[in-house]
PDB file of N, CA and C in Angstrom:
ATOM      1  N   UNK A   1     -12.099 -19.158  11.446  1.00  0.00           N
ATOM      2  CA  UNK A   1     -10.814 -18.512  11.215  1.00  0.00           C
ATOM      3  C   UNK A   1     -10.999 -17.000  11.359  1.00  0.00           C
ATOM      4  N   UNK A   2     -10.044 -16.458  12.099  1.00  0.00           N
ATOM      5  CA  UNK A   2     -10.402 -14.997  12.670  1.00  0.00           C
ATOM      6  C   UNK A   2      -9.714 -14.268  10.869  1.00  0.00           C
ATOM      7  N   UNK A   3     -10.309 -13.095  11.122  1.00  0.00           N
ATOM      8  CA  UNK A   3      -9.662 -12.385   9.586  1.00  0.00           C
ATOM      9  C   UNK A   3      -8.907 -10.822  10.518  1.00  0.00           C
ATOM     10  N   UNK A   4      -8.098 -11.266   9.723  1.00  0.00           N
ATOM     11  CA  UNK A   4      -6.775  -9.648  10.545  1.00  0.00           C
ATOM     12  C   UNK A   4      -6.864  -8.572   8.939  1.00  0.00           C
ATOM     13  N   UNK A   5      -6.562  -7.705   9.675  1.00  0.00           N
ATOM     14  CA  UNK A   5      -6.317  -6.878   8.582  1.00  0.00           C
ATOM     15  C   UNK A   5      -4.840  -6.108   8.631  1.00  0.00           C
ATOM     16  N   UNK A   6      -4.759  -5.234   7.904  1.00  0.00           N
ATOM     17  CA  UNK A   6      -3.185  -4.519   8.144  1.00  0.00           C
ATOM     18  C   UNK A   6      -3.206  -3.322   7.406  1.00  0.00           C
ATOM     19  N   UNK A   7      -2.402  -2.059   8.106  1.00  0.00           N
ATOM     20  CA  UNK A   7      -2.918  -0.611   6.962  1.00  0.00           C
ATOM     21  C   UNK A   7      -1.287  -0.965   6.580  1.00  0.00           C
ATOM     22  N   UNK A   8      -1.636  -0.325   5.599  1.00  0.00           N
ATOM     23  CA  UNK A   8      -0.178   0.152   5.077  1.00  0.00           C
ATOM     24  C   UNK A   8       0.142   1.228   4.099  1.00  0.00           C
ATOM     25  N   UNK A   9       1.090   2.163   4.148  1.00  0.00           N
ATOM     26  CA  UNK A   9       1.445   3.578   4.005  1.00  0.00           C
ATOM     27  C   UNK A   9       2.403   3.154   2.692  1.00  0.00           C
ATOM     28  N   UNK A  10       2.223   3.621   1.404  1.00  0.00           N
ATOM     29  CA  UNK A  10       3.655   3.370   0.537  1.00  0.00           C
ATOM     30  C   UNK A  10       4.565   4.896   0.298  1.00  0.00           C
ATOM     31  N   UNK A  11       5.725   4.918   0.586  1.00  0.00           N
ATOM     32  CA  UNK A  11       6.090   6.171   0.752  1.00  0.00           C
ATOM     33  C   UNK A  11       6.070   7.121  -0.194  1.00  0.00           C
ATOM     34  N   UNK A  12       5.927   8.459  -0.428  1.00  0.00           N
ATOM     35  CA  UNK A  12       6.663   9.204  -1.711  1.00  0.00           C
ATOM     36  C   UNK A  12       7.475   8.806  -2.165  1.00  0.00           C
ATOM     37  N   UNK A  13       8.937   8.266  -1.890  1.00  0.00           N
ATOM     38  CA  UNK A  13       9.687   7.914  -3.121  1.00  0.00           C
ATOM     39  C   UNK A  13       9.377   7.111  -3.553  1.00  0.00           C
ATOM     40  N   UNK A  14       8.806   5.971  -3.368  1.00  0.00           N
ATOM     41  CA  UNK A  14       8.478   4.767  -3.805  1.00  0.00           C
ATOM     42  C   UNK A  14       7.437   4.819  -5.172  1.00  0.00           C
ATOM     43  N   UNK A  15       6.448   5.967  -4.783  1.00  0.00           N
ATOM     44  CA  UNK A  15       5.396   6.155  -5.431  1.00  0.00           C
ATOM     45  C   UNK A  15       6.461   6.905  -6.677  1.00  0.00           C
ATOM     46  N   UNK A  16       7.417   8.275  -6.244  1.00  0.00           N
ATOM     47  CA  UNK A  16       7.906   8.606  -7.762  1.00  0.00           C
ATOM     48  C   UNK A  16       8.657   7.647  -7.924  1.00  0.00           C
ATOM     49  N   UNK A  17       9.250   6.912  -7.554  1.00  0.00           N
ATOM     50  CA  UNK A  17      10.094   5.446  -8.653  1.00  0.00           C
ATOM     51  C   UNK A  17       9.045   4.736  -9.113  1.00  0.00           C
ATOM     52  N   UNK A  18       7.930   4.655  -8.766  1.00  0.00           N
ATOM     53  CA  UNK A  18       6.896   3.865  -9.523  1.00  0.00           C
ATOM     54  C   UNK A  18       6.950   2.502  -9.170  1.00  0.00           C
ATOM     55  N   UNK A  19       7.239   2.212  -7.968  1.00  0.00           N
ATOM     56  CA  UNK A  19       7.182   0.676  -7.151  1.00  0.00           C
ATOM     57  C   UNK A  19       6.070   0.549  -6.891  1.00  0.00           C
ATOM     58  N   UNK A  20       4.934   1.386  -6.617  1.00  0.00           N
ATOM     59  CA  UNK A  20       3.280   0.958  -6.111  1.00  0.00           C
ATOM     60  C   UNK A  20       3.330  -0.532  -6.980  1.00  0.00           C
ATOM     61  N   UNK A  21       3.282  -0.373  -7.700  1.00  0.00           N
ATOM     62  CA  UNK A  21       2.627  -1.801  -8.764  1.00  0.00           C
ATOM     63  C   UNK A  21       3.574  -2.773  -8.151  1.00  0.00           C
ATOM     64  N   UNK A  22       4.854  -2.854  -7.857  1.00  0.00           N
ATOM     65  CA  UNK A  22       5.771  -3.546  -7.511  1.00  0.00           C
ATOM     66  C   UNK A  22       5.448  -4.442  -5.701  1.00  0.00           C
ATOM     67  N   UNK A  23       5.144  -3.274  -5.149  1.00  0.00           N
ATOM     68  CA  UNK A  23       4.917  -3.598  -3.517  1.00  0.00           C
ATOM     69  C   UNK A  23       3.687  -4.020  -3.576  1.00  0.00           C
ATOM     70  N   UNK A  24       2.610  -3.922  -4.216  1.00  0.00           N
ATOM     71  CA  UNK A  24       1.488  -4.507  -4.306  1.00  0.00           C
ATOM     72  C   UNK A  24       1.556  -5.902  -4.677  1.00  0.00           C
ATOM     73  N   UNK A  25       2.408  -6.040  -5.658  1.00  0.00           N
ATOM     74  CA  UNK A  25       2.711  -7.331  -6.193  1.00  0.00           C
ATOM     75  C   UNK A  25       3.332  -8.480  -5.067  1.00  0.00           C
ATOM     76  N   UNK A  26       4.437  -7.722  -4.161  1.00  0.00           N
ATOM     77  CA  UNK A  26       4.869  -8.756  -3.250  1.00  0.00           C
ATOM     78  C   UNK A  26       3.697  -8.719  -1.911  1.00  0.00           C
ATOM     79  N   UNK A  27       3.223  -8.125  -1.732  1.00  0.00           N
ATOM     80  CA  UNK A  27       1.880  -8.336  -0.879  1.00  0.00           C
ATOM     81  C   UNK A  27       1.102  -9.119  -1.322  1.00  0.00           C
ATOM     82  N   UNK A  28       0.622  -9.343  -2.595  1.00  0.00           N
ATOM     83  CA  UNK A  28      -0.077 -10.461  -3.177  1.00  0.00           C
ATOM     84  C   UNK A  28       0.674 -12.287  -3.336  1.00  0.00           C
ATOM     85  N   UNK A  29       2.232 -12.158  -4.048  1.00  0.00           N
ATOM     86  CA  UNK A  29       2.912 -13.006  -3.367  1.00  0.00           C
ATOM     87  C   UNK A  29       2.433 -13.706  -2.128  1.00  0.00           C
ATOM     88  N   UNK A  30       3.155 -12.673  -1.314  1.00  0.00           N
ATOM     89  CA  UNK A  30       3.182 -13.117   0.115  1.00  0.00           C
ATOM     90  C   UNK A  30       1.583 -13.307   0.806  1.00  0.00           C
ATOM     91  N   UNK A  31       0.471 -13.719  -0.097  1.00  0.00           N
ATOM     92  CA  UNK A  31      -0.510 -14.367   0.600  1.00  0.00           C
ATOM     93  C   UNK A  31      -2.016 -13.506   0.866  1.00  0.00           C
ATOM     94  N   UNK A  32      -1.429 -11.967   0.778  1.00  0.00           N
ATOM     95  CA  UNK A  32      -2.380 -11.327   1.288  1.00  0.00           C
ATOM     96  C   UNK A  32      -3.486 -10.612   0.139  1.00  0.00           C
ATOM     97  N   UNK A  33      -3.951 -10.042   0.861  1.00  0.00           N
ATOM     98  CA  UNK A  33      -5.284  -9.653  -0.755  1.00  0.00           C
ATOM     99  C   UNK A  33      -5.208  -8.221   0.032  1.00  0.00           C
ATOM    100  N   UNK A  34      -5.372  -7.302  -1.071  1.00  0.00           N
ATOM    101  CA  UNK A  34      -5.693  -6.270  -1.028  1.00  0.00           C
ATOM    102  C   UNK A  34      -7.729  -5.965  -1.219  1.00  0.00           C
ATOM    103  N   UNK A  35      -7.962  -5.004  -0.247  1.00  0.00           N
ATOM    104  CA  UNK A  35      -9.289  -5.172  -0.106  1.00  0.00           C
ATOM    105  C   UNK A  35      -9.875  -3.916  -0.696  1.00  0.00           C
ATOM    106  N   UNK A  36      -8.645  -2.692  -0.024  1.00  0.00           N
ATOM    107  CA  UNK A  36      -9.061  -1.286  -0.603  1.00  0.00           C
ATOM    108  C   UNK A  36      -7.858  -0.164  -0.267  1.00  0.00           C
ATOM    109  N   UNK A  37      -7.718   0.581  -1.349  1.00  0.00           N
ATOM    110  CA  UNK A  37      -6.920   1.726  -1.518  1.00  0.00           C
ATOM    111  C   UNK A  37      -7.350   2.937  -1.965  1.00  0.00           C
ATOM    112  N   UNK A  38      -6.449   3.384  -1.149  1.00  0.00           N
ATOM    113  CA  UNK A  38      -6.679   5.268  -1.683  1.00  0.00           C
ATOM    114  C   UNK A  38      -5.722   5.798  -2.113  1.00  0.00           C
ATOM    115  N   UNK A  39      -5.736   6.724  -3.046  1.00  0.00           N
ATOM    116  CA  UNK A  39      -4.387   7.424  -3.104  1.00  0.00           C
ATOM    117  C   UNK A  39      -4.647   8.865  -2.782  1.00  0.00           C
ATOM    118  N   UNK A  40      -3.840   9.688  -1.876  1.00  0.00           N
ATOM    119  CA  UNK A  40      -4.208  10.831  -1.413  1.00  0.00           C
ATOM    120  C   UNK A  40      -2.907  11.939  -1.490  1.00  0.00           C
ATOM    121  N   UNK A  41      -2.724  12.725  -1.462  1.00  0.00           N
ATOM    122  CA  UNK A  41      -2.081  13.724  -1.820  1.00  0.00           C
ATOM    123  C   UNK A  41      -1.759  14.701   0.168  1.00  0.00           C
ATOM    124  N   UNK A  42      -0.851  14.654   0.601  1.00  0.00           N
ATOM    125  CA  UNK A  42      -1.025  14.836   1.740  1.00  0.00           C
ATOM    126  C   UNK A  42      -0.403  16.363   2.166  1.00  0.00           C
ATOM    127  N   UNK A  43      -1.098  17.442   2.861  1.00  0.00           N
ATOM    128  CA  UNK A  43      -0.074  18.642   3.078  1.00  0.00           C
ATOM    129  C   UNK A  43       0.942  18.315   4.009  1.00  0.00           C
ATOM    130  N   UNK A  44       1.891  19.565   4.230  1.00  0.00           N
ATOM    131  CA  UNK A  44       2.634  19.620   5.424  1.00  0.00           C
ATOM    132  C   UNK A  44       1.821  19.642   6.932  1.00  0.00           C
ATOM    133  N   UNK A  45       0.598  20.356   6.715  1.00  0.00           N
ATOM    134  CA  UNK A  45      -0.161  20.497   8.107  1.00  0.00           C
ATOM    135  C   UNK A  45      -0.426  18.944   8.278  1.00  0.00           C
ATOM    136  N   UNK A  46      -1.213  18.147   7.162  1.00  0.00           N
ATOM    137  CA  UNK A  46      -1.679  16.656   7.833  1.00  0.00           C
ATOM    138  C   UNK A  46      -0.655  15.757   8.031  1.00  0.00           C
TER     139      UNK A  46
END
C-alpha cells in the first residue's frame, strides 16, 4: 500500500477563533493521522 501524504496551511483567522483543535479533529475523523506540525509566526516579506 503506497503512503501519500498532504501539507496543510490553517489560516490566521482560524487560529484566532481557536479552530486548530477543531480542524485537527475533522482530519482525524476523516481517516487521516497527523504525523507532524509546526506552528510558525510568518512576516509580510515570507
Amino acid at each position: 500500500m503506497a503512503l501519500e501524504r498532504t501539507f496543510s496551511i490553517i489560516k490566521p483567522d482560524a487560529t484566532r477563533r481557536n479552530l486548530t483543535g477543531k480542524i485537527i479533529d475533522r482530519f482525524e475523523s476523516a481517516g487521516l493521522r497527523v504525523i507532524a506540525s509546526k506552528r510558525i509566526h510568518m512576516t509580510k516579506a515570507q
